[in-house]
Protein backbone atom coordinates (compact mmCIF):
# COMPACT_ATOMS: atom_id res chain seq x y z
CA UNK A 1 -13.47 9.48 7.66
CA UNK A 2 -16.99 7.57 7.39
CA UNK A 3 -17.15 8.50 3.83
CA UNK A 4 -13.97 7.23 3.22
CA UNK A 5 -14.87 4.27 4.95
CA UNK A 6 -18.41 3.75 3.26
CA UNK A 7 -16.19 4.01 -0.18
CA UNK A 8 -14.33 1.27 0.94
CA UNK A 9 -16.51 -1.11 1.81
CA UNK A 10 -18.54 -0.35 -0.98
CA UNK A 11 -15.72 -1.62 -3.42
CA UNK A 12 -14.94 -4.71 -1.74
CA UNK A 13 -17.77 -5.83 -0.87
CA UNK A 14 -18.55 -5.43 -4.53
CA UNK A 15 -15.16 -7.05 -5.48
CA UNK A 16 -15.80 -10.04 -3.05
CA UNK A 17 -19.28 -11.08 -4.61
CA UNK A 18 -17.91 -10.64 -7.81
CA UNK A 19 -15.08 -12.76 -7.30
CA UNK A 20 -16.96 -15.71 -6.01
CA UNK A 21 -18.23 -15.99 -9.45
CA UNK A 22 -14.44 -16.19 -11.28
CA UNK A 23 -13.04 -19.22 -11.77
CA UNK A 24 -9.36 -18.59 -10.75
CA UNK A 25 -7.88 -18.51 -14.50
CA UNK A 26 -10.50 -14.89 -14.69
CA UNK A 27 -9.39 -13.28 -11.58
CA UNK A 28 -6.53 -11.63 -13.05
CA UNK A 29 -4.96 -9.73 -16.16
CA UNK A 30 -2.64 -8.93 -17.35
CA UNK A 31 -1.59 -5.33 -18.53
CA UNK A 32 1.84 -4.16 -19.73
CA UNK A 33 3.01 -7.78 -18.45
CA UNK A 34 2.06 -7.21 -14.48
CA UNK A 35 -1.07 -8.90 -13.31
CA UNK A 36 -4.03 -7.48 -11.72
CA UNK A 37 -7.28 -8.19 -9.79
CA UNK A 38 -9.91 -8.37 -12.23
CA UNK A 39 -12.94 -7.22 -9.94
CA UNK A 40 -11.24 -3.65 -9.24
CA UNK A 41 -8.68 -2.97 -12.23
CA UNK A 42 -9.38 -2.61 -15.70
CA UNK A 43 -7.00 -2.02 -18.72
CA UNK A 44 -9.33 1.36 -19.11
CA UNK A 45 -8.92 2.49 -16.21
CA UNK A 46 -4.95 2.05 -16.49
CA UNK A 47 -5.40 4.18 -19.93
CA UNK A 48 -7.58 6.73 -18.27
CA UNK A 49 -4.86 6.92 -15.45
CA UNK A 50 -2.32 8.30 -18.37
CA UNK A 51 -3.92 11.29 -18.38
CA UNK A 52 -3.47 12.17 -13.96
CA UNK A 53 -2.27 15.06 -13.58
CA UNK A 54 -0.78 14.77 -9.73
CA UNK A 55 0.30 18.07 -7.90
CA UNK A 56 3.14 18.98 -6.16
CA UNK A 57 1.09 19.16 -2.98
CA UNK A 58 -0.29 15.62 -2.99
CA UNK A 59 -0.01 13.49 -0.55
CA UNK A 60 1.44 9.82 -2.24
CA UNK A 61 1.79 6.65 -0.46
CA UNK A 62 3.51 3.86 -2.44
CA UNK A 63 3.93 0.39 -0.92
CA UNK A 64 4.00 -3.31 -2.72
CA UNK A 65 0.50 -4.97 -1.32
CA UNK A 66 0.93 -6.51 2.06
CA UNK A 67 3.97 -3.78 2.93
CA UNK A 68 1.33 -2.23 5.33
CA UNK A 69 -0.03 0.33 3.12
CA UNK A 70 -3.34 0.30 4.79
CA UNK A 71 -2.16 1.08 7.98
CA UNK A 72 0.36 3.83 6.93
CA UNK A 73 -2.27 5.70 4.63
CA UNK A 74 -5.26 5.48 7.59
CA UNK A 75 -1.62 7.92 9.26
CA UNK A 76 -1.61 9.60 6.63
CA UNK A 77 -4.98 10.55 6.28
CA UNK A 78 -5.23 11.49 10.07
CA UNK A 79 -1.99 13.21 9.66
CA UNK A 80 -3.62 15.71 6.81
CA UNK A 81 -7.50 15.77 8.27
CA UNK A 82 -5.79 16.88 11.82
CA UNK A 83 -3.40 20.05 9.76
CA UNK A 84 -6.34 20.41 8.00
CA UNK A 85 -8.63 21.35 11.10
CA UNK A 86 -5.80 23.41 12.60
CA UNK A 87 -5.87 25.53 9.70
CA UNK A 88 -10.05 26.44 9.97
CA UNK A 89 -10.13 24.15 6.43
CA UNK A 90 -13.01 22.19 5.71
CA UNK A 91 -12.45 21.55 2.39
CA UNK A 92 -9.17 20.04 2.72
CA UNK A 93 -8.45 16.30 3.68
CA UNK A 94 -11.77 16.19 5.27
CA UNK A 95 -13.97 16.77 2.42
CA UNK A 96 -16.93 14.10 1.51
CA UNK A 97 -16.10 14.49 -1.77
CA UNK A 98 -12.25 13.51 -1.09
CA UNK A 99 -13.49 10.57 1.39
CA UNK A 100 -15.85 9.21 -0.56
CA UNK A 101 -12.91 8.19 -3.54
CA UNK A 102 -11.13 4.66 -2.77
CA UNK A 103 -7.94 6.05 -2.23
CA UNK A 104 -6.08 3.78 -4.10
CA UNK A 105 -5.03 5.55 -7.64
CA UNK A 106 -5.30 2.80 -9.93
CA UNK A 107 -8.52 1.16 -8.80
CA UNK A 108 -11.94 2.68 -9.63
CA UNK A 109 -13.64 3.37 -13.00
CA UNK A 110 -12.42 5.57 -15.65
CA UNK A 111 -14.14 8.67 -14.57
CA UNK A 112 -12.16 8.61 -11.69
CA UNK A 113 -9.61 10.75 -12.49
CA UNK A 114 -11.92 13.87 -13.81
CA UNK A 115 -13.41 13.85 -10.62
CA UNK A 116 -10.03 13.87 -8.94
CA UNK A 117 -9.23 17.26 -10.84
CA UNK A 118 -12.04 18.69 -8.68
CA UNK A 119 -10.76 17.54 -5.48
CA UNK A 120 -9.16 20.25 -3.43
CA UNK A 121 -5.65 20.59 -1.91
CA UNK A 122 -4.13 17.94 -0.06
CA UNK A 123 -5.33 14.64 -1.72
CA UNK A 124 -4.18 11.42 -0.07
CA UNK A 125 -3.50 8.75 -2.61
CA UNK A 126 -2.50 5.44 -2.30
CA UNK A 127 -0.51 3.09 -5.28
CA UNK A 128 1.02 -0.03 -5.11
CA UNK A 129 2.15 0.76 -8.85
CA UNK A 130 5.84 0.64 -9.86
CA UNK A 131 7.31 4.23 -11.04
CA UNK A 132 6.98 3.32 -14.70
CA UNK A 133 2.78 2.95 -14.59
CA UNK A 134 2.84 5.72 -12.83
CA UNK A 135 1.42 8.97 -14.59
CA UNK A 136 4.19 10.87 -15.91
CA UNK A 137 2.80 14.25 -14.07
CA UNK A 138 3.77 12.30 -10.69
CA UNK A 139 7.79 12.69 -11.06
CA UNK A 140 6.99 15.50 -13.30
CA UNK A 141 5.28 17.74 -10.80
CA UNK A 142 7.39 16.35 -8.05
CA UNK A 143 4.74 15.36 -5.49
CA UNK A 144 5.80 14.01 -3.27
CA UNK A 145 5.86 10.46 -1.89
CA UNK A 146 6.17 8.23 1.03
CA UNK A 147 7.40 5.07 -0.16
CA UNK A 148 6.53 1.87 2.61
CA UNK A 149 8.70 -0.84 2.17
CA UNK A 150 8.33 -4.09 4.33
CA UNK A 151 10.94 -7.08 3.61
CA UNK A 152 10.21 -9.61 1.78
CA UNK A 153 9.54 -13.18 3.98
CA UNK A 154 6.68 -11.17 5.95
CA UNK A 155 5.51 -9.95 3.04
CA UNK A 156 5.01 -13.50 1.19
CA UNK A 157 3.35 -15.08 4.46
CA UNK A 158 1.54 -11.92 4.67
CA UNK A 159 0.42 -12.13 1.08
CA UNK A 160 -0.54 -15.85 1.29
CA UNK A 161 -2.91 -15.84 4.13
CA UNK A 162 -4.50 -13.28 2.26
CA UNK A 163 -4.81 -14.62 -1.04
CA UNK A 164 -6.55 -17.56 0.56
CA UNK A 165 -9.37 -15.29 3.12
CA UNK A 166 -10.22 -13.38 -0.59
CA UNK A 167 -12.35 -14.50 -3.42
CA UNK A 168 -11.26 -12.01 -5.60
CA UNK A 169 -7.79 -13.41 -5.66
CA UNK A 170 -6.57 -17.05 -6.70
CA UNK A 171 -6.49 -19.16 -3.26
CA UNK A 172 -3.21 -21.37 -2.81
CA UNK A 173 -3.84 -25.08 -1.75
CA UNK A 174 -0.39 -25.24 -0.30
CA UNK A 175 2.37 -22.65 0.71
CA UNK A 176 4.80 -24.07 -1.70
CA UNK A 177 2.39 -23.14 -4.45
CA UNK A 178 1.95 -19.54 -3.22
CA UNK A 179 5.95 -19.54 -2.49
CA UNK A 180 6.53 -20.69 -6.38
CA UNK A 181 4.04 -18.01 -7.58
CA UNK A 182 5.39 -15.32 -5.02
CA UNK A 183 9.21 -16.14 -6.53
CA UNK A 184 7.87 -15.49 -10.03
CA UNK A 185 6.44 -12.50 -9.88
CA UNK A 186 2.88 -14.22 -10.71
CA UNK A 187 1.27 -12.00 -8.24
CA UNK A 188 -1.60 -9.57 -8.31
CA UNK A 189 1.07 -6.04 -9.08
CA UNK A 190 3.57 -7.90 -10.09
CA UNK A 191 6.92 -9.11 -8.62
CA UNK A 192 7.83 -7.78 -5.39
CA UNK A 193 12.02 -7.90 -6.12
CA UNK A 194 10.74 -6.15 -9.67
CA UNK A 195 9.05 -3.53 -7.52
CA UNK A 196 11.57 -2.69 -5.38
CA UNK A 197 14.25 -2.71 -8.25
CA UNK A 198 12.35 -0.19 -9.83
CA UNK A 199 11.54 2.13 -6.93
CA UNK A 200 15.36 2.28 -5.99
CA UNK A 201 16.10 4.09 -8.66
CA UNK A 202 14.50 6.78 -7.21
CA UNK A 203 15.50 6.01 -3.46
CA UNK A 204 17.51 9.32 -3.78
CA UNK A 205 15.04 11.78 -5.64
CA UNK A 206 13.98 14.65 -3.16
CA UNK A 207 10.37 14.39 -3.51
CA UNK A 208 10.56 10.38 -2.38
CA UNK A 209 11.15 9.18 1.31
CA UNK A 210 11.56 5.49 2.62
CA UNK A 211 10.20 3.88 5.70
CA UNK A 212 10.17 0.90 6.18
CA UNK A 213 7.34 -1.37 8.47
CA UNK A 214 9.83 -2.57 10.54
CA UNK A 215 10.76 0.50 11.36
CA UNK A 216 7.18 2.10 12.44
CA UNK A 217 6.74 -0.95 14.56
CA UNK A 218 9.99 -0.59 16.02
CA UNK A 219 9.38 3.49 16.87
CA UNK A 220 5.80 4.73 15.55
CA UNK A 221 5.97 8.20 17.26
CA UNK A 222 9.34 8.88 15.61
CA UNK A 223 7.90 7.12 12.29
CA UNK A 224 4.33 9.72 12.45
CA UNK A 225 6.70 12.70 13.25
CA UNK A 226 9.11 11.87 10.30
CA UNK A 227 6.39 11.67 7.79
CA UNK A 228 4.33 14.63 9.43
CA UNK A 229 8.03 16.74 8.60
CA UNK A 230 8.56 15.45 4.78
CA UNK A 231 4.89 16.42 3.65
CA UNK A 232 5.61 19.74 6.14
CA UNK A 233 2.59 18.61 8.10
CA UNK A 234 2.68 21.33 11.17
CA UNK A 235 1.46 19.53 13.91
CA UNK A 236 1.89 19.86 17.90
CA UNK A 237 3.47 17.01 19.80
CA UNK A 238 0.08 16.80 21.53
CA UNK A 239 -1.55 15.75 18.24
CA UNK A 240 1.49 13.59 17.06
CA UNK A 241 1.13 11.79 19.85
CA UNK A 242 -2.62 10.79 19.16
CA UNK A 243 -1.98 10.23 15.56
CA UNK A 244 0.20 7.28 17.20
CA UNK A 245 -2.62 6.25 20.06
CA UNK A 246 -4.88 6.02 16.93
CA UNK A 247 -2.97 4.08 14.34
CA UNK A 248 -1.98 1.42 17.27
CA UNK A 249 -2.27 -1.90 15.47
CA UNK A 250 -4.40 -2.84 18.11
CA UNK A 251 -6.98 0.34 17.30
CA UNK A 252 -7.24 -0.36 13.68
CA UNK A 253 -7.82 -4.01 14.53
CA UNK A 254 -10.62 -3.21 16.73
CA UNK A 255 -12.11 -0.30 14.44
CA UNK A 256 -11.80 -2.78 11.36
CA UNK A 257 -15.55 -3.18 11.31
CA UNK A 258 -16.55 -0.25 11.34
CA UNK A 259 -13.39 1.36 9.09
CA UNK A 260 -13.72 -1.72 6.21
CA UNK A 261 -16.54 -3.91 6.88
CA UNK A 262 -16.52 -7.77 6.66
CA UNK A 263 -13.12 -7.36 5.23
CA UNK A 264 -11.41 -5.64 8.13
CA UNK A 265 -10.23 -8.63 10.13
CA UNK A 266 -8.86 -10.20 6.89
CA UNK A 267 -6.74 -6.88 6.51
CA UNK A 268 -5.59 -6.84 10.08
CA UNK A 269 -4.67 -10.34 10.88
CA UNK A 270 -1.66 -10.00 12.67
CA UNK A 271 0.51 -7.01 12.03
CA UNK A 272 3.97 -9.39 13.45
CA UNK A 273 7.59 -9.03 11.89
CA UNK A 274 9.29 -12.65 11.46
CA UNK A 275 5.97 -14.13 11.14
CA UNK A 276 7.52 -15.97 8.05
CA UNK A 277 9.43 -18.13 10.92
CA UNK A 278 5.68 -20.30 10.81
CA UNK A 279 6.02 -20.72 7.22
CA UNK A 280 8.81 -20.85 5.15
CA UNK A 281 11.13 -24.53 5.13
CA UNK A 282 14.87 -24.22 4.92
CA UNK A 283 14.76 -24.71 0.91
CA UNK A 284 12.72 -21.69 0.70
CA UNK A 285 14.59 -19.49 2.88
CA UNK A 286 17.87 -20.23 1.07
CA UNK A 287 15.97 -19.56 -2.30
CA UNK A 288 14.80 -15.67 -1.12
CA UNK A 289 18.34 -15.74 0.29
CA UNK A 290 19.86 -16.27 -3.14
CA UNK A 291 17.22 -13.90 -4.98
CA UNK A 292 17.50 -11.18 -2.52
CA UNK A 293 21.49 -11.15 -3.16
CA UNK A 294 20.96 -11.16 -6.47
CA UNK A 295 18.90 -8.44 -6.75
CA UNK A 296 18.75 -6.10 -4.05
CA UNK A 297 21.59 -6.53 -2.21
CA UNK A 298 23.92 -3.27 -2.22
CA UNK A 299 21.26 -1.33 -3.22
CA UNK A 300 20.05 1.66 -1.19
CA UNK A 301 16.46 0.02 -0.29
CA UNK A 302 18.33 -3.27 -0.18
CA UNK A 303 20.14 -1.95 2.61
CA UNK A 304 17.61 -0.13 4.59
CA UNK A 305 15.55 -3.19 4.56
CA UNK A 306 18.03 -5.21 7.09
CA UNK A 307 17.63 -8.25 5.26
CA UNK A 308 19.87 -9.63 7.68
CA UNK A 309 18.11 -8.86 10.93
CA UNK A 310 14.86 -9.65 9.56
CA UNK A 311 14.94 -12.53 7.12
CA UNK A 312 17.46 -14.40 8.16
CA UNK A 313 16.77 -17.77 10.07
């Protein structure tokens, strides 16, 4: 994956110098009324993106940022390199051509997506794009697609530590300002209760299947064999089981160097659940409370979420 890697650094490194120039009001966009980072999106590369055409074999991860999407698609990837060597394939998952794209689908340039066309069989993509900016051709084709969800109080303290170790995002002088911005939806990809709204509705579609973080942390092994079955992935326990050993948090910590640069211990800064305990006051708790009711409660990612177990104090 050293490509891969190289790619990756390459764009935020770039990203990073680039925001250190921005004042905050020019670090984000807005396009079809969700905000982006400036230094990586573009609204031509969000027109360009119309025109995807995804396959049924694809390999899609979709997460809200800060769900763990980083650490799920470096499983992923080893998930597909490791069929991919079983099977005598050097062109597939493994490819330098495949490693050296960032893997995320909406951030690049507008070429991007022609040079995706020429990418073998599997590609591993990553989005953190709700199902309507997705390319039609991706429910269309019926790829298929993992779908991380993480709940919501880890993902706000997650979010704000990281807005704040980033120049390409707006830095919070206080939690309560992050927490009012968070609550608003005034967040680089939007609103995460808008995101999950929208990917409930298709919670039941055949192509789509739910993990949540909480869940991987609980039980990784049974997490990497789950997702190894839904993209029929035929592995040996054997190599399931280093899959696992691999995408420790501990691992991908350590290899964060070498697998993202300068950025890598921003990325992996703790990895907890109920790390919002440090954070959030009592007013703020009973606020996500009332908008998690609201909104997701009953629902079918609502409920897989555990709000209960997780976020409550």
């Amino acid at each position: 994956m050293a490509q891969h890697s190289k790619k990756f650094i390459e764009v935020l490194d770039k990203a990073m110098a680039e925001g250190e120039k921005m004042t905050r009001e020019e670090k984000l966009f807005t396009y079809k009324g969700i905000a982006y980072p400036t230094t990586v999106c573009s609204p031509e590369i969000f027109k360009a993106l119309e025109s995807f055409k995804a396959r049924s074999d694809d390999v899609i991860l979709a997460g809200y940022p800060k769900s763990g999407t980083n650490w799920v698609g470096h499983i992923l990837t080893d998930l597909v390199t490791t069929t991919a060597k079983n099977d005598g394939d050097e062109t597939n998952g493994s490819n330098d051509e495949q490693q050296g794209e960032f893997p995320y689908l909406e951030i690049g340039d507008v070429d991007k997506y022609q040079r995706m066309e020429k990418m073998p069989s599997r590609r591993v993509i990553f989005t953190h794009l709700i199902p309507p900016n997705l390319p039609v051709s991706v429910f269309k084709n019926k790829a298929k697609v993992l779908l991380l969800i993480r709940n919501p109080k880890d993902v706000a303290t997650s979010f704000y530590h990281f807005s704040n170790s980033l120049s390409p995002l707006p830095s919070y002088e206080t939690f309560d300002e992050f927490f009012t911005a968070f609550m608003t939806g005034q967040m680089p990809w939007g609103s995460y209760f808008d995101y999950i709204f929208e990917w409930n509705k298709h919670a039941a579609d055949e192509n789509v299947m739910t993990i949540t973080y909480e869940e991987l942390k609980e039980n990784r092994a049974s997490g990497v064999k789950r997702i190894a079955e839904f993209f029929d992935l035929p592995l040996t326990e054997e190599e399931i089981q280093g899959v696992v050993k691999r995408s420790s948090f501990q691992a991908m910590k350590d290899n964060s160097q070498e697998s993202h640069g300068a950025f890598g211990q921003t990325l992996f800064r703790k990895g907890d659940v109920s790390d919002w305990k440090n954070l959030f006051n009592e007013d703020q708790n009973q606020e996500m409370d009332k908008t998690f009711e609201e909104r997701l409660a009953g629902s079918q990612l609502g409920a897989k979420l555990k709000y209960d177990t997780y976020c409550k104090a």
